[in-house]
Protein backbone atom coordinates (compact mmCIF):
# COMPACT_ATOMS: atom_id res chain seq x y z
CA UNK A 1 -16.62 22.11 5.04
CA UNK A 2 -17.85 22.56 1.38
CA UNK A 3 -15.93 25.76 -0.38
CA UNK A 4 -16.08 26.83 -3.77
CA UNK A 5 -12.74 27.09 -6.28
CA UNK A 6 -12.43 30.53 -5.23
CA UNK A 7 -12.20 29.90 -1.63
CA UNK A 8 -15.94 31.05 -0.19
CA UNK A 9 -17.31 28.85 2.75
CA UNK A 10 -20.61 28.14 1.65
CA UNK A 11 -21.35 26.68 5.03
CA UNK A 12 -21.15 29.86 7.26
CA UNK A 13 -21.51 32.13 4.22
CA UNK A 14 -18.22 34.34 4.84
CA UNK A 15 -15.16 34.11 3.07
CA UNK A 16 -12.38 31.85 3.69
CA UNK A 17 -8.82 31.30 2.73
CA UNK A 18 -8.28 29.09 0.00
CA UNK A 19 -7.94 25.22 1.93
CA UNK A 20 -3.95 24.68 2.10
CA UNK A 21 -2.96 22.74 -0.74
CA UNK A 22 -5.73 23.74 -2.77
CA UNK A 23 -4.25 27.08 -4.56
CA UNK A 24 -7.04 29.21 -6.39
CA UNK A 25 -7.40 29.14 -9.72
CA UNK A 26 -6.18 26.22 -9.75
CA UNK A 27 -9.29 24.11 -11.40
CA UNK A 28 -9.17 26.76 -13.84
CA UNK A 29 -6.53 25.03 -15.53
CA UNK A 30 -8.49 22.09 -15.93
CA UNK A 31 -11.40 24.81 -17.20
CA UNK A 32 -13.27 24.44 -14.40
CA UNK A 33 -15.18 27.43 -13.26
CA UNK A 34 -14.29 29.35 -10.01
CA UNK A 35 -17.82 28.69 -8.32
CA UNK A 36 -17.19 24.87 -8.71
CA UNK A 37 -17.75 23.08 -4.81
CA UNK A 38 -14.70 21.34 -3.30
CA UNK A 39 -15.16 19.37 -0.43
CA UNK A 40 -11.87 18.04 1.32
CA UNK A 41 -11.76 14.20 2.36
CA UNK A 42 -12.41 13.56 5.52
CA UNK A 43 -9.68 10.38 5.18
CA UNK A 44 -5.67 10.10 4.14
CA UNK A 45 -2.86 11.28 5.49
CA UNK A 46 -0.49 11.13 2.36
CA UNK A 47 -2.12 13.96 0.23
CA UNK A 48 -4.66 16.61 0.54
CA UNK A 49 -7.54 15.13 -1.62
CA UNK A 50 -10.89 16.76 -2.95
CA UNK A 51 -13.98 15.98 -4.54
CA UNK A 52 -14.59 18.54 -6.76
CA UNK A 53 -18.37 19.56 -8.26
CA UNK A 54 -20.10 21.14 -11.00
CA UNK A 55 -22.89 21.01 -12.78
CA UNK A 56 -23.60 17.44 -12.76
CA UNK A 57 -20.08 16.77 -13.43
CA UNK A 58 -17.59 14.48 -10.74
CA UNK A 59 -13.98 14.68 -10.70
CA UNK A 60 -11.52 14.00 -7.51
CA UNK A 61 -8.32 16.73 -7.46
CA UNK A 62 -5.08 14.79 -5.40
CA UNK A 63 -2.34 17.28 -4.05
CA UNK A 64 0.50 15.04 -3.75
CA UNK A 65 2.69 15.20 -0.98
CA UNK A 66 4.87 12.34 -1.62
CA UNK A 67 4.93 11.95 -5.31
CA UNK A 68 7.40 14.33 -7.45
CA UNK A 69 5.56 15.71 -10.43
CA UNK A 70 8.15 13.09 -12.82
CA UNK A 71 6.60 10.27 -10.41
CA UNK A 72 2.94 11.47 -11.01
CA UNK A 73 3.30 11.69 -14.32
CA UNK A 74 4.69 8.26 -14.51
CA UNK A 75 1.60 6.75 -12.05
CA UNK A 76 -0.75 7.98 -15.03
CA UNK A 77 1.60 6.37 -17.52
CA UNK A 78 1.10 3.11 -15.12
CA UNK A 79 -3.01 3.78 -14.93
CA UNK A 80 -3.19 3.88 -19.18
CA UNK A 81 -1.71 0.57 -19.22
CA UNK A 82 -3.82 -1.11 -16.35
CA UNK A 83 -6.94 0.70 -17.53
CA UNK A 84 -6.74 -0.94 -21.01
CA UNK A 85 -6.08 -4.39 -19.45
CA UNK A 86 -10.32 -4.76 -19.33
CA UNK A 87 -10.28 -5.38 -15.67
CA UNK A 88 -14.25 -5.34 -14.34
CA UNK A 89 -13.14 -2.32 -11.81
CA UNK A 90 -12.58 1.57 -12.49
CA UNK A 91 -9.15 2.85 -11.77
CA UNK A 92 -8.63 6.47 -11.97
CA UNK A 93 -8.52 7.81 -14.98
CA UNK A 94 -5.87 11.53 -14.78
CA UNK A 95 -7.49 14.75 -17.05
CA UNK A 96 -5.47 16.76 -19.06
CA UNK A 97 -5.24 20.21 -17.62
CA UNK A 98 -6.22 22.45 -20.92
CA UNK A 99 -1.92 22.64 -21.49
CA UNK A 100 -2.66 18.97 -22.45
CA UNK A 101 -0.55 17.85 -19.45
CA UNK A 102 -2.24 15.30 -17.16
CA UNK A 103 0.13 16.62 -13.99
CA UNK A 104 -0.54 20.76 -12.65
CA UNK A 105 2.38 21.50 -10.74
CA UNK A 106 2.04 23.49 -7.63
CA UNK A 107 3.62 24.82 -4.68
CA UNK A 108 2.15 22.66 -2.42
CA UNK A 109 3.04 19.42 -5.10
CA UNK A 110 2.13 18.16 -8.27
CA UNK A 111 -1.84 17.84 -8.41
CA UNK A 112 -3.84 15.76 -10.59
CA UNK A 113 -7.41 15.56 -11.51
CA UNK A 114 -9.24 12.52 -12.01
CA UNK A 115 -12.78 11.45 -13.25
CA UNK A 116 -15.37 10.16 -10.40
CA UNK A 117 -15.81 6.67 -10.17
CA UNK A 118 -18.66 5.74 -8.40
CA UNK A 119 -18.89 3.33 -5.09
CA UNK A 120 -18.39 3.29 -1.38
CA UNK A 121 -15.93 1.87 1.07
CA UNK A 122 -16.04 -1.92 1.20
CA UNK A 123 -16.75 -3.55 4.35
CA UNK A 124 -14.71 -6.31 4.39
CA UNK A 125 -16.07 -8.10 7.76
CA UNK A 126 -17.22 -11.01 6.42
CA UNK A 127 -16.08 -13.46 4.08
CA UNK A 128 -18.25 -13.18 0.79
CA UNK A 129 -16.55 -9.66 0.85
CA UNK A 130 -13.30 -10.63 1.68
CA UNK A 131 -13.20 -13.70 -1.79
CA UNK A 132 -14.46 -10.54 -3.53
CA UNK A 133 -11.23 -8.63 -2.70
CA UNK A 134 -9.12 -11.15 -2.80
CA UNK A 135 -9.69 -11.70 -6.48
CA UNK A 136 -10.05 -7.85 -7.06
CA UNK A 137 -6.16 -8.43 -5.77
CA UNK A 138 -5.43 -11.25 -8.17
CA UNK A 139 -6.73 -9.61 -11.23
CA UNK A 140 -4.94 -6.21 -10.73
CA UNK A 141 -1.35 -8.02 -10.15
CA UNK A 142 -1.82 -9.71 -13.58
CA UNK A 143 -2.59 -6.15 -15.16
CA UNK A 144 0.35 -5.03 -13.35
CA UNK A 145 2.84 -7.47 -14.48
CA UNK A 146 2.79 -5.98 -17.88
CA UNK A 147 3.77 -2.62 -17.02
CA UNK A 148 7.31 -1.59 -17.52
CA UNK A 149 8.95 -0.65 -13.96
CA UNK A 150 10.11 2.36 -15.36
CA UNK A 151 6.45 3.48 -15.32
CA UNK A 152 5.87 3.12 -11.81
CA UNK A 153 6.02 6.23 -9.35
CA UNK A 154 7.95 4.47 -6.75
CA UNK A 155 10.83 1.75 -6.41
CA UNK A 156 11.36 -0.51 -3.94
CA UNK A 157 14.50 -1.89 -4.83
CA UNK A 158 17.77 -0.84 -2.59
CA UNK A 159 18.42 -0.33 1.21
CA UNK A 160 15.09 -1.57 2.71
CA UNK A 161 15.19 0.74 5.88
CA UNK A 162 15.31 3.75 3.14
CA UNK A 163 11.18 2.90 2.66
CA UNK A 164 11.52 7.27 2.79
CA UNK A 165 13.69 9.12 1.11
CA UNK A 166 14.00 10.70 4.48
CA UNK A 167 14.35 8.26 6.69
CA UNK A 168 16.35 8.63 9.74
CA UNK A 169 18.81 6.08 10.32
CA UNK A 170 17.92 3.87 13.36
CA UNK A 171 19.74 4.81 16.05
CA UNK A 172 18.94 8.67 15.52
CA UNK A 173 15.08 6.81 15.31
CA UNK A 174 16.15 5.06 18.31
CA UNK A 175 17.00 7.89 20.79
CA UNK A 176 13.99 10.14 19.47
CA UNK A 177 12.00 7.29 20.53
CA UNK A 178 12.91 6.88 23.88
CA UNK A 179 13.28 10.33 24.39
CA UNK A 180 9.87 10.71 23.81
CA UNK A 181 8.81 7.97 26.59
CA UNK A 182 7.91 4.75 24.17
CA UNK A 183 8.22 1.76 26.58
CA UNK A 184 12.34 0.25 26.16
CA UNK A 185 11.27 -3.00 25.74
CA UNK A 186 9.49 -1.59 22.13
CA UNK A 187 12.04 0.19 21.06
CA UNK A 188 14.60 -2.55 21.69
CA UNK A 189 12.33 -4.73 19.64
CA UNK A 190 12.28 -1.95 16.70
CA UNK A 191 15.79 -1.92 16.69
CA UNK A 192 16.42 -5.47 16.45
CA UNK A 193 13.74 -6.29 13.84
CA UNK A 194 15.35 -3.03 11.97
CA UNK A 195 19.63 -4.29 12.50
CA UNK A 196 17.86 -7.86 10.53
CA UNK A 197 16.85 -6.13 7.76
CA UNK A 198 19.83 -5.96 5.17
CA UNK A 199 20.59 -6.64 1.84
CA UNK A 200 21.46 -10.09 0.66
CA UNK A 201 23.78 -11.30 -2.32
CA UNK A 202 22.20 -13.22 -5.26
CA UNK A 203 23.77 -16.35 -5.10
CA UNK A 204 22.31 -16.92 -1.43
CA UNK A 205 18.62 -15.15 -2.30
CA UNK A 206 15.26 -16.96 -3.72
CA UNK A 207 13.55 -16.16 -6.55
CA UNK A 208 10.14 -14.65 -6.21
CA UNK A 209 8.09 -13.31 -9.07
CA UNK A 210 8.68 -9.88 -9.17
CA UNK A 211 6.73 -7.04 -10.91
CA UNK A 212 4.99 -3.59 -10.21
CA UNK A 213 2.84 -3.91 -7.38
CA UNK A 214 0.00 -1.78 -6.12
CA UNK A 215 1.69 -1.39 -2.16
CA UNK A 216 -1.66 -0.14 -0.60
CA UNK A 217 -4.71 -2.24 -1.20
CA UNK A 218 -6.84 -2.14 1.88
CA UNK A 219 -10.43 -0.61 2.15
CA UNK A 220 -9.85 2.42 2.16
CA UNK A 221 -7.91 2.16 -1.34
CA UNK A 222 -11.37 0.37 -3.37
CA UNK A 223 -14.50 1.26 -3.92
CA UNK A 224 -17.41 -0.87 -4.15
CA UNK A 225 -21.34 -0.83 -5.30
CA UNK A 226 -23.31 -0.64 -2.45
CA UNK A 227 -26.07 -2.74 -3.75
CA UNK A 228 -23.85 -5.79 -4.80
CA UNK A 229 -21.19 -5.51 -3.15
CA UNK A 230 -19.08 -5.59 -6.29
CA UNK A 231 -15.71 -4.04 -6.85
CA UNK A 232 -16.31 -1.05 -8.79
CA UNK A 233 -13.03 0.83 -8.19
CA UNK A 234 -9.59 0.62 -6.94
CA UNK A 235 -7.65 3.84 -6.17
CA UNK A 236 -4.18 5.52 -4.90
CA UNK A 237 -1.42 3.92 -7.18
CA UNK A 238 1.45 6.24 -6.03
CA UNK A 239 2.82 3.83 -4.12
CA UNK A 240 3.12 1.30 -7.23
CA UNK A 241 6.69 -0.09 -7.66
CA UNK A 242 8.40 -3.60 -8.34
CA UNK A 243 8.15 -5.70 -5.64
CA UNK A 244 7.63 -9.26 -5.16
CA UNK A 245 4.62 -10.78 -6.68
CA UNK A 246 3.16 -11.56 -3.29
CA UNK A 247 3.38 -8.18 -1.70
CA UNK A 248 0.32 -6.96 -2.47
CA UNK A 249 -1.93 -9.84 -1.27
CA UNK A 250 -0.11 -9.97 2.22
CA UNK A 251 -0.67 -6.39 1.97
CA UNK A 252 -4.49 -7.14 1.68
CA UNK A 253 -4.78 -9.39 4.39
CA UNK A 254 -3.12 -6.98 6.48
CA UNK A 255 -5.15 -3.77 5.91
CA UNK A 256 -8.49 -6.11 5.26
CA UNK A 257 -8.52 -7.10 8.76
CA UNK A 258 -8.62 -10.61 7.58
CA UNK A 259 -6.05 -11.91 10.58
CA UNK A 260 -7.84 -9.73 13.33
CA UNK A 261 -9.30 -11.97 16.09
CA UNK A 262 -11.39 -15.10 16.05
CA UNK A 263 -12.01 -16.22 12.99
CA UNK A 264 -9.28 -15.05 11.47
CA UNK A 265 -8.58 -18.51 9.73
CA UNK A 266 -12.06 -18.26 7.60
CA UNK A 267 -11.62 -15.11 6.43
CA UNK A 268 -8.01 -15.32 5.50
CA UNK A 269 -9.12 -18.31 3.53
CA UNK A 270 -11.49 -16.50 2.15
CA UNK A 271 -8.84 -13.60 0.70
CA UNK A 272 -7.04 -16.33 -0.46
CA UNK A 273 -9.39 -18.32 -2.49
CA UNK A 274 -10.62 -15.39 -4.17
CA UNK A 275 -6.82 -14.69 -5.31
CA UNK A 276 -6.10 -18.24 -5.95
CA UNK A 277 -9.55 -18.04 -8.56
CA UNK A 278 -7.48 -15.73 -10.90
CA UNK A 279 -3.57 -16.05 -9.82
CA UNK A 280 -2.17 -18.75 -7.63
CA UNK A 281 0.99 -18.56 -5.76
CA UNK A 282 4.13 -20.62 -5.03
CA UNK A 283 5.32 -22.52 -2.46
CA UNK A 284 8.40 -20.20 -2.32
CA UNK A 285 5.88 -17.43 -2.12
CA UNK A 286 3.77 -18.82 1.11
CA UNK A 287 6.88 -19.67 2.59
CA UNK A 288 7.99 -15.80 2.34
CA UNK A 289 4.61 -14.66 3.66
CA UNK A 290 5.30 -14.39 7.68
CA UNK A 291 8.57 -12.73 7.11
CA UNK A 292 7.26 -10.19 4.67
CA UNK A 293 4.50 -9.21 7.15
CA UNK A 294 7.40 -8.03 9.92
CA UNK A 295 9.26 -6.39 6.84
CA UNK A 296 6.87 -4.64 5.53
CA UNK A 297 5.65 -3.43 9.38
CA UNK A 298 9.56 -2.38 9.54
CA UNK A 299 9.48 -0.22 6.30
CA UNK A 300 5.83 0.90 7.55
CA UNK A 301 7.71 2.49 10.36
CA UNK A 302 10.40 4.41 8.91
CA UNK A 303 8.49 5.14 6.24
CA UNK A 304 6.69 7.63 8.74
CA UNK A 305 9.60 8.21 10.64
CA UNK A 306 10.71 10.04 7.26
CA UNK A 307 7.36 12.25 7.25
CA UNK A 308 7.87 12.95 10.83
CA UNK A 309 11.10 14.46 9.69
CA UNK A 310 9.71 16.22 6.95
CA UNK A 311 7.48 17.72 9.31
CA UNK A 312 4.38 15.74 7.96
CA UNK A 313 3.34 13.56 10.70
CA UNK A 314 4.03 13.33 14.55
CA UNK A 315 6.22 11.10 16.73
CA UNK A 316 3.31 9.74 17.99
CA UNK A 317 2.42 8.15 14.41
CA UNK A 318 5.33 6.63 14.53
CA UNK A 319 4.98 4.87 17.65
CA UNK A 320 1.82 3.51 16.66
CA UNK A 321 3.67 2.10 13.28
CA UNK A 322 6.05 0.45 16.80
CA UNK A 323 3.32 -1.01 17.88
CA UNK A 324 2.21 -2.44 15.14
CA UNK A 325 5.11 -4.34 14.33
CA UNK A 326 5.60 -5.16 17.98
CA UNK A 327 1.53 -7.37 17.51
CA UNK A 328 2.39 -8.54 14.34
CA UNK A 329 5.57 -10.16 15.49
CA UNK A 330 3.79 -11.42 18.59
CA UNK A 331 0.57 -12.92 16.29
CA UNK A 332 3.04 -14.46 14.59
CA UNK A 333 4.98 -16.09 17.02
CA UNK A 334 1.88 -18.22 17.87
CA UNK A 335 0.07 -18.47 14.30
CA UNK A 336 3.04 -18.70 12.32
CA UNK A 337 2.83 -22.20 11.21
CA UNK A 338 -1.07 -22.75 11.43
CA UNK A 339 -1.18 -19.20 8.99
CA UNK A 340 1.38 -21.39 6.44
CA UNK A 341 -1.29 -23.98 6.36
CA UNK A 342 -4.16 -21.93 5.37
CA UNK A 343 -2.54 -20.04 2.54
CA UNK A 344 -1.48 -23.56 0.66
CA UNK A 345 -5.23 -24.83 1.61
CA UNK A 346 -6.94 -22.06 0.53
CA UNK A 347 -4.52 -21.30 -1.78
CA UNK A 348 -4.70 -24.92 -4.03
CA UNK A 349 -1.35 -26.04 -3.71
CA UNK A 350 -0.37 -29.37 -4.20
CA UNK A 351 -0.51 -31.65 -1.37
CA UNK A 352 2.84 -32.17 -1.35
CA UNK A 353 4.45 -33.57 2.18
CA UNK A 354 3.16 -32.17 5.28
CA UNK A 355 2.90 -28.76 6.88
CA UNK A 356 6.49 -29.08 7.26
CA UNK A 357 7.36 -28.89 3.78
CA UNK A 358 6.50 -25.19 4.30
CA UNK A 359 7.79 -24.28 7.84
CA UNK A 360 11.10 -25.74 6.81
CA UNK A 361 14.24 -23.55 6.62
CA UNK A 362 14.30 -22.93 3.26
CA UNK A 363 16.80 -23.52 0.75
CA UNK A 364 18.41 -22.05 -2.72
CA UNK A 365 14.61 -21.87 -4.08
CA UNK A 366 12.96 -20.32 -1.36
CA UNK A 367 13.07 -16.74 -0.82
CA UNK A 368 12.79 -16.74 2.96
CA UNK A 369 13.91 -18.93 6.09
CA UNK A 370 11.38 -19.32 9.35
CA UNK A 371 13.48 -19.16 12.34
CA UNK A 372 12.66 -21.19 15.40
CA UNK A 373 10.67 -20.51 18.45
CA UNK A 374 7.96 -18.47 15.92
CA UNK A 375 10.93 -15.34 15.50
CA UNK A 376 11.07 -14.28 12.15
CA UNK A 377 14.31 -13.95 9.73
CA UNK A 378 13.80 -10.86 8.20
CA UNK A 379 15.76 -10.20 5.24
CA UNK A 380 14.78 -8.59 1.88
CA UNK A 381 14.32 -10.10 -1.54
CA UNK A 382 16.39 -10.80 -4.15
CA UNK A 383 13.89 -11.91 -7.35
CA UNK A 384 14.42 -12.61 -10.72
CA UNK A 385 12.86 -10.86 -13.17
CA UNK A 386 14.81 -9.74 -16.27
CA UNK A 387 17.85 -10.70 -14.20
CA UNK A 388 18.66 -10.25 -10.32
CA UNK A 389 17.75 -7.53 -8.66
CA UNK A 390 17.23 -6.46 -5.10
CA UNK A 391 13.64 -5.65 -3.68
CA UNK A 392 13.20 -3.81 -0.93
CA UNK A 393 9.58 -3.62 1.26
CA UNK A 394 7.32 -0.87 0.15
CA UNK A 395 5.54 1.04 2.90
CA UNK A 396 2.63 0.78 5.09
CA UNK A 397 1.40 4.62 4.61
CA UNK A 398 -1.49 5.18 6.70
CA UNK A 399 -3.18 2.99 9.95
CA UNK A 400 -6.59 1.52 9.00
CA UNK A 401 -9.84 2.31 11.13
């Protein structure tokens, strides 16, 4: 449905209540006129978002209901440093209300206008697309590395079943899962991958690059130009936070579709060589990869299990965050190893021993251990950057189409 500012349905032609989330008068303090057209996006399940019209002019106004109005305002502290890094993409670029302030708090949470930036969903089927994003990946993490992690909206660091704020501890997860009829043998399966995820000292963790990360680049997070396929925007930074390094390219190739079904080893070479063109990895990094998939499908659920609490999402989305993890873990107990390959292939690593080298438990350099029989060890990070500190998975917000 299209409405104006003011909250008149210009589809039927009777008035209509203001959309929730969208107070009126609230463009107005960006001096935009009450007759401008706001239409609500059809996708995300994190904020109410609108693209907003008038008179030629493009802007998209975010209602944020994760983000704290300190948090937004440090996100557009993040997006001034990675829009002067002269990357070839848009990222979105906050408007000062006319108060000067960049953030509009509301009722409903801290809003934020943003200018247009041109493009439309990627479709990230085949592989041309898929090197495309995969360097889009590489050249944002190097912007990212230079900004402070004070500047980032979110932090990762800490207890890594707290992904939420609200976040129910698992057995009270648990028993609201069962209660609600989700198959015992999943749930048992949640529980154990969950009662494997704790923190670890330094002296026994590895040492991944760590930095701010993105947390959510999949498809529907970039924009790209229809006729060339090109990159032209990449969007949704309020889950930014330090992380390890590698986090958000096993991010990608989870949300890009690149491990779905046959074929999967061409296109995840694909990702991967497009990354490798602007930022390679190291072996400590592949190693971690398999094990940070599972965590980061762990956080992914209680990340929603702490919006389900809030009231924000069902039980239902939960269980499909279950099931998630519960296919990951099982595509990984039969890839595991031929996945390890592909990522130092594709990847240019040194030919250094055999596939071994990398499926090896690893030792004080490596950040993660492969346990046998294709389980995963799931334990969070420990990286140094500016000293030790603890890194926890960041969350897997919405399911992909």
């Amino acid at each position: 449905m299209v409405l104006r500012a003011h909250g008149a349905a210009t589809a039927a032609g009777a008035p209509a209540a203001t959309p929730a989330g969208a107070p009126a008068g609230l463009l107005a303090r960006w001096g935009i006129p009450a007759d401008a057209e706001l239409v609500r996006a059809e996708r995300g399940c994190n904020n109410r978002t609108y693209a907003v019209a008038h008179h030629g002019h493009r802007w998209v106004l975010r209602i944020s209901q994760n983000l704290s109005a300190a948090q937004a305002r440090a996100e557009h502290r993040l997006l001034g440093t990675v829009s002067a890094a002269g990357l070839p993409f848009g990222v979105p670029d906050p408007v000062p209300t006319l108060a000067g302030d960049t953030v509009a708090e509301t009722p409903a949470g801290p809003a934020t206008l943003c200018r247009w930036i041109p493009g439309m969903r990627p479709d990230l089927a085949g592989e041309p697309a898929l090197e495309r994003f995969g360097r889009v990946i590489g050249l944002l993490s190097r912007a990212l590395r230079t900004v402070p992690w004070s500047d980032a909206p979110q932090d990762w660091r800490g207890d890594p079943l707290r992904a939420h704020p609200d976040a129910p501890e698992i057995a009270e997860l648990v028993r609201a899962l069962r209660d609600a009829g989700l198959p015992r043998a999943r749930v048992r399966r949640l529980e154990a991958a969950a009662r494997h995820v704790f923190p670890r000292p330094p002296e026994v963790a590895g040492d991944l690059p760590a930095q701010v990360v993105h947390g959510d680049l999949g498809a529907s997070n970039a924009l790209v130009d229809e006729r060339t396929g090109e990159v032209t925007g990449v969007l949704d930074f309020e889950l930014a936070g330090p992380d390890a390094r590698v986090q958000d390219l096993l991010v990608g190739l989870l949300l890009s579709g690149a491990l779905a079904g046959p074929g999967w080893t061409r296109r995840t070479a694909a990702l991967i060589r497009g990354h490798a063109a602007v930022l390679l990895l190291d072996q400590a990094e592949i190693r971690a990869v398999p094990d940070l998939l599972v965590v980061r499908c762990v956080g992914s659920v209680f990340w929603r299990a702490g919006r389900w609490r809030r009231g924000q999402a069902s039980l239902s989305d939960v269980a499909d965050r279950v099931a998630v993890l519960e296919s990951v873990e099982a595509w990984l107990a039969v890839h595991r190893g031929r996945l390890l390959t592909v990522l130092a292939a594709a990847g240019g690593l040194p030919h250094q021993g055999s596939r071994a080298a990398l499926t090896r438990p690893a030792r004080s350099s490596s950040a993660m251990a492969a346990a046998s029989c294709g389980r995963s060890l799931i334990v969070p990070l420990l990286v140094r950057s500016s000293g030790w500190r603890s890194v926890k998975p960041p969350s897997w917000p919405c399911p992909q189409p």
